[in-house]
C-alpha atoms as a PDB file:
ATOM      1  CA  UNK A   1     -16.771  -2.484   8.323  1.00  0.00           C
ATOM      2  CA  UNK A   2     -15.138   0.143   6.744  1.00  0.00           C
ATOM      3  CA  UNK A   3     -15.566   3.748   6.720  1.00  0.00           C
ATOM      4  CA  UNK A   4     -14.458   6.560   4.611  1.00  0.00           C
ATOM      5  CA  UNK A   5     -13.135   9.930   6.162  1.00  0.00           C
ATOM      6  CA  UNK A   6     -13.062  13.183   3.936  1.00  0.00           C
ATOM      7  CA  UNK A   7     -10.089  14.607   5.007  1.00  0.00           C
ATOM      8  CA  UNK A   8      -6.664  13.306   3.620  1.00  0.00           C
ATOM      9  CA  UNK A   9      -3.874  11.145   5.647  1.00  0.00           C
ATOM     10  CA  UNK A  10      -1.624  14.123   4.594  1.00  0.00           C
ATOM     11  CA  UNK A  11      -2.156  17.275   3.011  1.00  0.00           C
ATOM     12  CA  UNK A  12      -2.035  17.228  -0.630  1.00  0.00           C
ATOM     13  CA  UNK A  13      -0.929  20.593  -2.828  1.00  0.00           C
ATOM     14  CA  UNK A  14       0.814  21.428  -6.003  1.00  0.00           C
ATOM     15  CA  UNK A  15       2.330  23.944  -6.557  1.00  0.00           C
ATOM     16  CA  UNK A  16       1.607  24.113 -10.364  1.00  0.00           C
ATOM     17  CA  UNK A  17       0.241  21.342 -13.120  1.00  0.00           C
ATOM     18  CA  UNK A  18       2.528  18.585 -14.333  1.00  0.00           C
ATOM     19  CA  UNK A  19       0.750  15.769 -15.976  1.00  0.00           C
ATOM     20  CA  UNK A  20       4.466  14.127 -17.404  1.00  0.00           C
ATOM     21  CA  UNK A  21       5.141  13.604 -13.773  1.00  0.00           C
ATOM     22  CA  UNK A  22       1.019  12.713 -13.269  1.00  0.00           C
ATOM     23  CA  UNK A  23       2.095  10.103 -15.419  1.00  0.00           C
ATOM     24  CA  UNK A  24       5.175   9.125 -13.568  1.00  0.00           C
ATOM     25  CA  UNK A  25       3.702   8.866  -9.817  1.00  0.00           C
ATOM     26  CA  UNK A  26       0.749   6.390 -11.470  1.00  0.00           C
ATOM     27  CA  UNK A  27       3.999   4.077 -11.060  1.00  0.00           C
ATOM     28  CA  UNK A  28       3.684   4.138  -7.520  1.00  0.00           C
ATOM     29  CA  UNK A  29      -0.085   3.822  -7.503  1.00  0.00           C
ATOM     30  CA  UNK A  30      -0.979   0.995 -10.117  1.00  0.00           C
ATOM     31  CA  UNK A  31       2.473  -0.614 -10.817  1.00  0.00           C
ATOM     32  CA  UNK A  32       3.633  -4.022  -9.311  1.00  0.00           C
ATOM     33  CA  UNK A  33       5.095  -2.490  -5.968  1.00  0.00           C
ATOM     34  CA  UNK A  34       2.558   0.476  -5.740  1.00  0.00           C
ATOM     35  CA  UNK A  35       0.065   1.634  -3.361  1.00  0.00           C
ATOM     36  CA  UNK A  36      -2.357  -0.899  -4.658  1.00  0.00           C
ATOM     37  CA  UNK A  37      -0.349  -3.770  -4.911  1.00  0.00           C
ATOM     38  CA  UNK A  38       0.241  -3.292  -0.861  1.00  0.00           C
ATOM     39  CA  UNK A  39      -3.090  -2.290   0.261  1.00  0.00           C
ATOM     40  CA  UNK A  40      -4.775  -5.868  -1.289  1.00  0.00           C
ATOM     41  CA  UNK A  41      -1.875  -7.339  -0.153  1.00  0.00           C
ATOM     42  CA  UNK A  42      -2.134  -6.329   3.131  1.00  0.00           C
ATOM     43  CA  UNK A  43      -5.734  -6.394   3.319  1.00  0.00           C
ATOM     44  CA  UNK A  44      -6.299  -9.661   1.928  1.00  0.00           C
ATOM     45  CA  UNK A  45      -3.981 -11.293   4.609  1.00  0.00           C
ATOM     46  CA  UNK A  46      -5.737  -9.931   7.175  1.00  0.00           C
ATOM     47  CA  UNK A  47      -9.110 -10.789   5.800  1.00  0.00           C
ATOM     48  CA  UNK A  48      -7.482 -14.480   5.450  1.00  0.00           C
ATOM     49  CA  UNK A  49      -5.398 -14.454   8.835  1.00  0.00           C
ATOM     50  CA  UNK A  50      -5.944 -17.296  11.582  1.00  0.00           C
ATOM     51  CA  UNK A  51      -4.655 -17.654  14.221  1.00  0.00           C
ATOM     52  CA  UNK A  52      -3.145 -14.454  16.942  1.00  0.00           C
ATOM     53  CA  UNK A  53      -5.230 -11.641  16.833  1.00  0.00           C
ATOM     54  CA  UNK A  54      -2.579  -9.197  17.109  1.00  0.00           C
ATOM     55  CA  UNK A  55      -1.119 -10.198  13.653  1.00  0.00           C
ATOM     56  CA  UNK A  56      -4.796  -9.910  11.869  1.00  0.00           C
ATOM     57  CA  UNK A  57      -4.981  -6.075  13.691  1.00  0.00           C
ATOM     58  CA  UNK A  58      -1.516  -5.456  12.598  1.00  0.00           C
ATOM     59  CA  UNK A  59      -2.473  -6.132   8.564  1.00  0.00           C
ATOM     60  CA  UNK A  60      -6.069  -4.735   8.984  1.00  0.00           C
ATOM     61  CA  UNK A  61      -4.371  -1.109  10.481  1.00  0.00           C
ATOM     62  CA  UNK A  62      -1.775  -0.852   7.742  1.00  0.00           C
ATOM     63  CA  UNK A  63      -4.190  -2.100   5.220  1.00  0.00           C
ATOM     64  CA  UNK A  64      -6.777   0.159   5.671  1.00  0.00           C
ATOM     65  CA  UNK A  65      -3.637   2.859   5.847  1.00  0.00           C
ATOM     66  CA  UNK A  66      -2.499   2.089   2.255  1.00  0.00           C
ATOM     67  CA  UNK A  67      -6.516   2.315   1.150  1.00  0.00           C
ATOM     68  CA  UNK A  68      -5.936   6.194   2.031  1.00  0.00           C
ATOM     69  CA  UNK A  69      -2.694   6.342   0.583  1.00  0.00           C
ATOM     70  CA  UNK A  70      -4.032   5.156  -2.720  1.00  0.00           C
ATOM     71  CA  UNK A  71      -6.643   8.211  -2.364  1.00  0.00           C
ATOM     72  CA  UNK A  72      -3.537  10.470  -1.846  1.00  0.00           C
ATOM     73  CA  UNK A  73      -1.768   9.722  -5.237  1.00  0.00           C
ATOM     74  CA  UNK A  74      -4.967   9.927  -6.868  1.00  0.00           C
ATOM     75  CA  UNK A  75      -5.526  13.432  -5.358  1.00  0.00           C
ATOM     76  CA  UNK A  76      -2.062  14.183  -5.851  1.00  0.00           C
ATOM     77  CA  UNK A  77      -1.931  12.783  -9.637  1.00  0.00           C
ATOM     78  CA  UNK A  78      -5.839  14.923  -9.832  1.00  0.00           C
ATOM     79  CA  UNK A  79      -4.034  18.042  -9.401  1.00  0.00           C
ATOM     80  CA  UNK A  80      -1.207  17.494 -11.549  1.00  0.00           C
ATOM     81  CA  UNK A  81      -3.551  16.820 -14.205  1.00  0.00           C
ATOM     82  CA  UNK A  82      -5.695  20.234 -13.434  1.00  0.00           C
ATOM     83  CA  UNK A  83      -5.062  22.612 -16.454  1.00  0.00           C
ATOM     84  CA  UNK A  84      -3.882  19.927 -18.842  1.00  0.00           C
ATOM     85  CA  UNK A  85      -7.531  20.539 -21.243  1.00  0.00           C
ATOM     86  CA  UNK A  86      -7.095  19.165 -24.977  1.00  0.00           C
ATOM     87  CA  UNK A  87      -6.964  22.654 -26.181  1.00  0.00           C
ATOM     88  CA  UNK A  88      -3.713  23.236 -23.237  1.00  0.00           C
ATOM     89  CA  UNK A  89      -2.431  20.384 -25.268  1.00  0.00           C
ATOM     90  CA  UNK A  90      -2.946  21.704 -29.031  1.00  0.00           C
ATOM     91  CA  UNK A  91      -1.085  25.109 -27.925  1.00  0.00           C
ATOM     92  CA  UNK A  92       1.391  23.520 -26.117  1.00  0.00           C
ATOM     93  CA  UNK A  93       2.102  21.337 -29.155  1.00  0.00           C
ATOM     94  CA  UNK A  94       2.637  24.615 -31.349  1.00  0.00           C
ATOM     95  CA  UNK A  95       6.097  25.133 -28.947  1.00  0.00           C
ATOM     96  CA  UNK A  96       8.663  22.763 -29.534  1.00  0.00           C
ATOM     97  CA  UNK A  97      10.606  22.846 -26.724  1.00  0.00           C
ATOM     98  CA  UNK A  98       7.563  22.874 -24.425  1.00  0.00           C
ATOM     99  CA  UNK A  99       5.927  19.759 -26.286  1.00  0.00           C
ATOM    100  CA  UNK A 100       9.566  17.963 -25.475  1.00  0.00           C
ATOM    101  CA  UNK A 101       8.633  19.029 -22.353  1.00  0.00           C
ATOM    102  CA  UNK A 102       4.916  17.986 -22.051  1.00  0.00           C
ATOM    103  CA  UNK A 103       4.277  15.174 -24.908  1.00  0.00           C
ATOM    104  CA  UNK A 104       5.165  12.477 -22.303  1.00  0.00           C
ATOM    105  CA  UNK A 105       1.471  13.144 -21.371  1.00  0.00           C
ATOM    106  CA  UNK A 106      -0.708  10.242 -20.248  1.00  0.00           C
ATOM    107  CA  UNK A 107      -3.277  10.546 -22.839  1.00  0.00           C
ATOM    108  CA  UNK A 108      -5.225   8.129 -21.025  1.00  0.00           C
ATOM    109  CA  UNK A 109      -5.528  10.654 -18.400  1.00  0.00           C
ATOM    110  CA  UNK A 110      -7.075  12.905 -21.251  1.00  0.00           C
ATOM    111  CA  UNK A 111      -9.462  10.021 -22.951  1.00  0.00           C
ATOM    112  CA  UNK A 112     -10.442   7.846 -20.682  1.00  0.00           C
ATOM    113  CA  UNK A 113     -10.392   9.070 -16.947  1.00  0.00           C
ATOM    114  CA  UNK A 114     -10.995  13.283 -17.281  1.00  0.00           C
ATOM    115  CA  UNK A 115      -7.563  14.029 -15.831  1.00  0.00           C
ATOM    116  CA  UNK A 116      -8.188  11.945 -12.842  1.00  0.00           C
ATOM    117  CA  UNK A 117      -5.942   8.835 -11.750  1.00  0.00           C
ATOM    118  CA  UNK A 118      -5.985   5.098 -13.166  1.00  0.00           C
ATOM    119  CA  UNK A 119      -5.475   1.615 -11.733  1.00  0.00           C
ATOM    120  CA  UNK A 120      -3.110   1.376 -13.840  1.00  0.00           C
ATOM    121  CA  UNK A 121       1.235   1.586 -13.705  1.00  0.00           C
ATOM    122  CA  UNK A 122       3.537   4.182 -15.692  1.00  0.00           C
ATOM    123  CA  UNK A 123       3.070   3.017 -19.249  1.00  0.00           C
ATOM    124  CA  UNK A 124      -0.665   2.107 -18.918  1.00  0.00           C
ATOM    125  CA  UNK A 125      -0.428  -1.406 -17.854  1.00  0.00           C
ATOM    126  CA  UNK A 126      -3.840  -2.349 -15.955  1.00  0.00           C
ATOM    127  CA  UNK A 127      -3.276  -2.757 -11.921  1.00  0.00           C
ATOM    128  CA  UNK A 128      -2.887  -7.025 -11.440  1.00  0.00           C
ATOM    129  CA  UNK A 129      -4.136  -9.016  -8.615  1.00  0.00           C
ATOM    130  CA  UNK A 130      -1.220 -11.799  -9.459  1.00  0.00           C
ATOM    131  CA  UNK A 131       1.030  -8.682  -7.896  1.00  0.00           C
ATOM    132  CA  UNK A 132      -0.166  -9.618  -4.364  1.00  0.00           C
ATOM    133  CA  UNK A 133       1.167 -12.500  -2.016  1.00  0.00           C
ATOM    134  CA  UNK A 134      -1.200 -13.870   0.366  1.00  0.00           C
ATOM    135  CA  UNK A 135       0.155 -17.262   1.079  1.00  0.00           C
ATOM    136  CA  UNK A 136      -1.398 -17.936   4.612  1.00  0.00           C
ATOM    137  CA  UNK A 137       2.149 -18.161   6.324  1.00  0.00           C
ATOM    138  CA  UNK A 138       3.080 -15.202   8.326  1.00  0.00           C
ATOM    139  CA  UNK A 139       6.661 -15.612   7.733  1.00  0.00           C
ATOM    140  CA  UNK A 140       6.337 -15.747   4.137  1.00  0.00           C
ATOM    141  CA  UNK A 141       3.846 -12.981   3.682  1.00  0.00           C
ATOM    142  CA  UNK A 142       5.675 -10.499   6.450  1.00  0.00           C
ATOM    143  CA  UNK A 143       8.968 -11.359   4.517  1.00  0.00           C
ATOM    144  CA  UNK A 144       6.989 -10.433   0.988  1.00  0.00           C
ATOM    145  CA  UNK A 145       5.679  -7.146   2.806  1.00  0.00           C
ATOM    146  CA  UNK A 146       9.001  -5.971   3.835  1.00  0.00           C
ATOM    147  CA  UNK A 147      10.452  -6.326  -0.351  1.00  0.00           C
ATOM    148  CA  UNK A 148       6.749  -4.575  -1.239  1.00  0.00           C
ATOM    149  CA  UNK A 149       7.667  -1.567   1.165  1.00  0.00           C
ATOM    150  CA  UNK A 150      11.279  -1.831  -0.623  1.00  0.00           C
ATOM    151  CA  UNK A 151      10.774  -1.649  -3.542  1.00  0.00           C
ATOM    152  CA  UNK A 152       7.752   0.741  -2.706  1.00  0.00           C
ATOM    153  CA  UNK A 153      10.441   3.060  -1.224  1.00  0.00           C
ATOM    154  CA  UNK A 154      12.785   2.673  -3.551  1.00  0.00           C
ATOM    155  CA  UNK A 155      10.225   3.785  -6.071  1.00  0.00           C
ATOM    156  CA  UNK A 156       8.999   7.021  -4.083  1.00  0.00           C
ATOM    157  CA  UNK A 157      12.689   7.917  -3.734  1.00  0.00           C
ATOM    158  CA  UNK A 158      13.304   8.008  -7.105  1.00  0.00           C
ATOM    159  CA  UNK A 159      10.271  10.213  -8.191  1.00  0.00           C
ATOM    160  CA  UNK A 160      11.370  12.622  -5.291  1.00  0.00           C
ATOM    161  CA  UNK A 161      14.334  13.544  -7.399  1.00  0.00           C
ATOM    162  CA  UNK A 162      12.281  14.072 -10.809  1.00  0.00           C
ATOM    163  CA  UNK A 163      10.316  16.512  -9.290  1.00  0.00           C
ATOM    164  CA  UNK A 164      11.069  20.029  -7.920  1.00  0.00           C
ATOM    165  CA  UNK A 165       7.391  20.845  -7.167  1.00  0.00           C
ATOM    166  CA  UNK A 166       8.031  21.241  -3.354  1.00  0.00           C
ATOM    167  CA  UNK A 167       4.294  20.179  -2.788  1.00  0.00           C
ATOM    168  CA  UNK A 168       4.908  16.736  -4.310  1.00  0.00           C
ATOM    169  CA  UNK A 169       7.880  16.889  -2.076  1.00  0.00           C
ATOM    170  CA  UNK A 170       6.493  17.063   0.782  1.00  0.00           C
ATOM    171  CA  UNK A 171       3.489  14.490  -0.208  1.00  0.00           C
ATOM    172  CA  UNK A 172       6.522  11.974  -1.235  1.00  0.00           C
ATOM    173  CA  UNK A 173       8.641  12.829   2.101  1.00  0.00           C
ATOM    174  CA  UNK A 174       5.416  11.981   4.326  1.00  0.00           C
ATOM    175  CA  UNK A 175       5.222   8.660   1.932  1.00  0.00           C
ATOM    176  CA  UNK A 176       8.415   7.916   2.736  1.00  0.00           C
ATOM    177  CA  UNK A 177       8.369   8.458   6.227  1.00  0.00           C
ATOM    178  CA  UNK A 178       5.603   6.135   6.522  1.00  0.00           C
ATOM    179  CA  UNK A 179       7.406   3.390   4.333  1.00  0.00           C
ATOM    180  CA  UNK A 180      10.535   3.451   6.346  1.00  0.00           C
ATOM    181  CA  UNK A 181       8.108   2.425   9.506  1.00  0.00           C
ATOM    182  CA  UNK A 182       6.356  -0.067   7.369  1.00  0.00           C
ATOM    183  CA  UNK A 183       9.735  -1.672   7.044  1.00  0.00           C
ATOM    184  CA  UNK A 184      10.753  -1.421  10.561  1.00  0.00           C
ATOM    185  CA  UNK A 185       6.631  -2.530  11.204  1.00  0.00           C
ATOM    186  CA  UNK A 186       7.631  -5.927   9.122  1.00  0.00           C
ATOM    187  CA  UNK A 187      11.490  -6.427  10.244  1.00  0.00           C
ATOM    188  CA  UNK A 188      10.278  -6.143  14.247  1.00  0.00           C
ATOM    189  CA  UNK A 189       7.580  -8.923  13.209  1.00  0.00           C
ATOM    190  CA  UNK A 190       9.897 -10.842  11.254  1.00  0.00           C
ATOM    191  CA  UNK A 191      11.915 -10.724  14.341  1.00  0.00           C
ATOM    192  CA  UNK A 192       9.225 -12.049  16.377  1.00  0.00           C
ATOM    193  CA  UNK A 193       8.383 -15.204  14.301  1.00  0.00           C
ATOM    194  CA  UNK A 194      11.908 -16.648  13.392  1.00  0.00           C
ATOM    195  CA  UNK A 195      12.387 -16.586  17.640  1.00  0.00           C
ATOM    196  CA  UNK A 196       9.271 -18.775  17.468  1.00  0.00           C
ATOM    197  CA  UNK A 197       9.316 -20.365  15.099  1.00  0.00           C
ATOM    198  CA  UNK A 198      12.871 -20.623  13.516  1.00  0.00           C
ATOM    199  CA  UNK A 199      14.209 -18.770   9.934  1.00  0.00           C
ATOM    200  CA  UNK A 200      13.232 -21.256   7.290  1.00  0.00           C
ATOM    201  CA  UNK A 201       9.702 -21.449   5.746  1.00  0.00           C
ATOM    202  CA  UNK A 202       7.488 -23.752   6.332  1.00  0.00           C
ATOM    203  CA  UNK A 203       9.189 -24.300   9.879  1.00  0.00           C
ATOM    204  CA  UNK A 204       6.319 -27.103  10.134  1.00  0.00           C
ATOM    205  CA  UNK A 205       8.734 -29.124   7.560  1.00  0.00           C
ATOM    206  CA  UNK A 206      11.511 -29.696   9.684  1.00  0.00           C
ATOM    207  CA  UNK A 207      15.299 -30.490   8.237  1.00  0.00           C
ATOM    208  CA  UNK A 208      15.045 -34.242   9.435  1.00  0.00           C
ATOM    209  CA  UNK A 209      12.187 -34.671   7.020  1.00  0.00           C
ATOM    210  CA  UNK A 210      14.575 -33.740   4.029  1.00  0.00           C
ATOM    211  CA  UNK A 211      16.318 -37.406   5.470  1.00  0.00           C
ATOM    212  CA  UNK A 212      18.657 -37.822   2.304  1.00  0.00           C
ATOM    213  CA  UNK A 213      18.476 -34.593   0.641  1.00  0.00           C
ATOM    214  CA  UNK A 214      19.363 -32.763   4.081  1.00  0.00           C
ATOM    215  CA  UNK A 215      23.104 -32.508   3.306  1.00  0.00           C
ATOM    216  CA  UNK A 216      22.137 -30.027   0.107  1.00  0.00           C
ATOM    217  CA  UNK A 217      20.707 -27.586   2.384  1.00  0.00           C
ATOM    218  CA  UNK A 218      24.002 -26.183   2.887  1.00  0.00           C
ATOM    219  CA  UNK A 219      25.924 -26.267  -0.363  1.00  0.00           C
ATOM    220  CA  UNK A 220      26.274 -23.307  -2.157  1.00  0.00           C
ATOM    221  CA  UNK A 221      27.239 -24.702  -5.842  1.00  0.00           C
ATOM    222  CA  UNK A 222      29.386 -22.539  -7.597  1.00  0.00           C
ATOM    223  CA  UNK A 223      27.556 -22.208 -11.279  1.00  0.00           C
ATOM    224  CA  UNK A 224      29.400 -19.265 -12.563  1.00  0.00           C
ATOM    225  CA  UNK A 225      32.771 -18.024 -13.848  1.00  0.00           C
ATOM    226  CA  UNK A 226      34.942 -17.078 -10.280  1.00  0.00           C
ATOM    227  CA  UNK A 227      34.400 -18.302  -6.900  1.00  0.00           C
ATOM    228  CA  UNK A 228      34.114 -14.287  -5.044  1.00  0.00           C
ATOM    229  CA  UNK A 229      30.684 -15.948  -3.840  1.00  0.00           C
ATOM    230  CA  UNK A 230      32.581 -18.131  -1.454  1.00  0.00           C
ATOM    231  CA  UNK A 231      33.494 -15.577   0.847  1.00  0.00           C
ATOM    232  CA  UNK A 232      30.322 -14.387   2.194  1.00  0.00           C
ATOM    233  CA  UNK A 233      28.912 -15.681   4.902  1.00  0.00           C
ATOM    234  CA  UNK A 234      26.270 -18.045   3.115  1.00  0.00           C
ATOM    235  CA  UNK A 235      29.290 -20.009   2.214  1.00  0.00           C
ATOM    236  CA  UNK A 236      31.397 -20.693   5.130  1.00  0.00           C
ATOM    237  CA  UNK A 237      29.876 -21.284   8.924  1.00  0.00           C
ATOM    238  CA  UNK A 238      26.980 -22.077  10.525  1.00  0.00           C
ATOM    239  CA  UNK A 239      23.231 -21.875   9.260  1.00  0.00           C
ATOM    240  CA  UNK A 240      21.247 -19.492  10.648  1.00  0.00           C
ATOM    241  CA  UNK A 241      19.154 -22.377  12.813  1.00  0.00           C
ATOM    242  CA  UNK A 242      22.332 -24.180  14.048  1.00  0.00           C
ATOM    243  CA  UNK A 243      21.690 -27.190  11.984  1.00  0.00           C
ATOM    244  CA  UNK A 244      24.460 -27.494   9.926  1.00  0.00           C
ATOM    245  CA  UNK A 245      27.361 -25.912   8.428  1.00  0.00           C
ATOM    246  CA  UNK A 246      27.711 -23.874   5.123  1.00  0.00           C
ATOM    247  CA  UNK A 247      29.957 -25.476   2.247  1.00  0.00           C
ATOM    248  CA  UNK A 248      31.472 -23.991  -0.768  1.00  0.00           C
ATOM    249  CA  UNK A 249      31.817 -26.529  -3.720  1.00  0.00           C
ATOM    250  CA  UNK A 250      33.597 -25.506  -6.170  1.00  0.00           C
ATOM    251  CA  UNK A 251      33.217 -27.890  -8.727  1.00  0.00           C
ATOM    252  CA  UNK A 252      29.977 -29.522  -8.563  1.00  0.00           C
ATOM    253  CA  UNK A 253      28.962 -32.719 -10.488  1.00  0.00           C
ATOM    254  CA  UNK A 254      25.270 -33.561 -11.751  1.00  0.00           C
ATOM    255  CA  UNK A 255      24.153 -36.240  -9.985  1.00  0.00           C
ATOM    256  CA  UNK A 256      20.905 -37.098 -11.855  1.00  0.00           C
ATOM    257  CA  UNK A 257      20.509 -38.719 -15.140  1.00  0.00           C
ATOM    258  CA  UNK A 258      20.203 -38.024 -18.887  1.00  0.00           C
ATOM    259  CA  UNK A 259      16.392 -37.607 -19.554  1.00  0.00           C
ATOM    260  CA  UNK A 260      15.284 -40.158 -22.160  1.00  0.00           C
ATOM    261  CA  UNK A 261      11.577 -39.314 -22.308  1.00  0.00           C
ATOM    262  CA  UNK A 262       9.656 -41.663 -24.743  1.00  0.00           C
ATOM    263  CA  UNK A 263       8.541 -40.664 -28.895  1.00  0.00           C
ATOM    264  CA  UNK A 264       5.164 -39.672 -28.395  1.00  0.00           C
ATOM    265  CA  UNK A 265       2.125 -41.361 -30.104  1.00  0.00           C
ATOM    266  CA  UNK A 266       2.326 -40.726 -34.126  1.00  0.00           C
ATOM    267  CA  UNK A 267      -1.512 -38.851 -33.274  1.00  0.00           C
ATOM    268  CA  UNK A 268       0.259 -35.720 -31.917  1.00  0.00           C
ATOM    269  CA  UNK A 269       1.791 -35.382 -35.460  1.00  0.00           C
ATOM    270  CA  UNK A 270       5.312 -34.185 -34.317  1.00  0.00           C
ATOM    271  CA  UNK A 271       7.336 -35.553 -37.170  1.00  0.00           C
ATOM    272  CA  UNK A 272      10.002 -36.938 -34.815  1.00  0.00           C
ATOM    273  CA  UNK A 273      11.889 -39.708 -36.678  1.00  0.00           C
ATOM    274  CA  UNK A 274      11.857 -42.478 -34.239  1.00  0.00           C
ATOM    275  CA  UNK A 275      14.979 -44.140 -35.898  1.00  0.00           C
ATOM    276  CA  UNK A 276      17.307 -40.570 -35.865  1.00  0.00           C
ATOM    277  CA  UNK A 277      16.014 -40.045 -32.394  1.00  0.00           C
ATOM    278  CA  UNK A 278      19.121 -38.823 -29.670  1.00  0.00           C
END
């Protein structure tokens, strides 16, 4: 069950209209590593979670979070918009510098929504379910959730400095604030399941399955001009799950063949000429 609560995470207020930046922060609402994208993300492993309890609360609290940080940007993007009428628009057009200034309009956010938000990114690209991971493996989704809150971050960050509205400010610091713990939320479970259940995904597919291929597990192949990449620590030492050691090859050979697939039947019309054929 979920329930809906007037009142705001955080307190939302502009100091004046801005619908450029409106248009800007709908990055962070509809784009691939926006509020959206984390909330389904987050709420759709939980909804799909088996297994310890604790894990299923954890997505289902920070879930239902990002649900009322989606209705933050759209307040926050609501206000931005306030002022921006058609006829705003015409005058503002009759000022050059001004219209430089306030032509990167949305007009989306005139059209089609009455200066509200969209579910949609920057440039008007629809919100996409394909943005969400929801794999069923802890390790794999937590490890997804910590790049979302990333690049989510990252994102935030970068609008803080395009803006000096201090209202948006402070709506982005308390956005950030909450990210950063998001990130620690993810590393600290992270943590948790690699003591369990070892670093490598699925750990149900353990290395003595790979039987031949095992030995490739710790080559790094060096496939571009230089060899810098040899002195990190992926390329010398021991794996992170003590089963083998790291090796730098420097000149690595193919060790598969030459595909030869067969001319397809003459009914698929490809004009191959069987007796030029390489």
């Amino acid at each position: 069950m979920f329930r809906h609560q007037k009142e705001l995470q955080f307190e939302v207020k502009v100091e004046k209209p801005d619908p450029l930046l409106a248009k800007q922060i709908q990055e962070v609402l509809g784009g691939q590593f926006g509020e959206m994208s984390v909330m389904m993300q987050y709420l759709f492993q939980g909804w799909n979670c088996r297994g310890e309890e604790k894990y299923k609360d954890l997505l289902m609290d920070i879930g239902t979070e990002e649900i009322g940080h989606v209705e933050m940007l759209c307040s926050l993007i609501s206000q931005l918009l306030d002022g921006a009428s058609p006829d705003d628009q015409q005058k503002i057009a009759q000022d050059p510098m001004m219209n430089a200034i306030m032509g990167g309009i949305n007009p989306q956010h005139l059209i089609v929504s009455g200066l509200g938000a969209t579910p949609k990114d920057s440039n008007g690209v629809p919100w996409n379910a394909g943005y969400i991971i929801a794999s069923g493996n802890l390790l794999a989704d937590f490890r997804a959730n910590l790049n979302a809150e990333s690049q989510g971050r990252l994102q935030v960050a970068r609008l803080y400095h395009m803006t000096k509205d201090e209202g948006v400010r402070t709506v982005f610091r308390k956005m950030l604030a909450r990210d950063r713990y998001h990130q620690y939320q993810w590393m600290a479970a992270i943590k948790e399941l690699e003591e369990k259940k070892g670093f490598v995904v699925p750990a149900s597919f353990a290395p003595e399955d790979e039987l031949e291929a095992q030995p490739h597990a710790y080559e790094l192949w060096s496939l571009s001009e230089g060899t810098a990449s040899k002195n990190g620590p992926w390329a010398q030492g021991t794996a992170p799950d003590g089963t083998g050691e790291f090796v730098f090859l420097d000149n690595p050979a193919p060790m598969g063949q030459v595909p030869n697939p067969p001319v397809p039947p003459t009914t698929l019309h490809h004009d191959i000429d069987v007796d030029k054929k390489l």
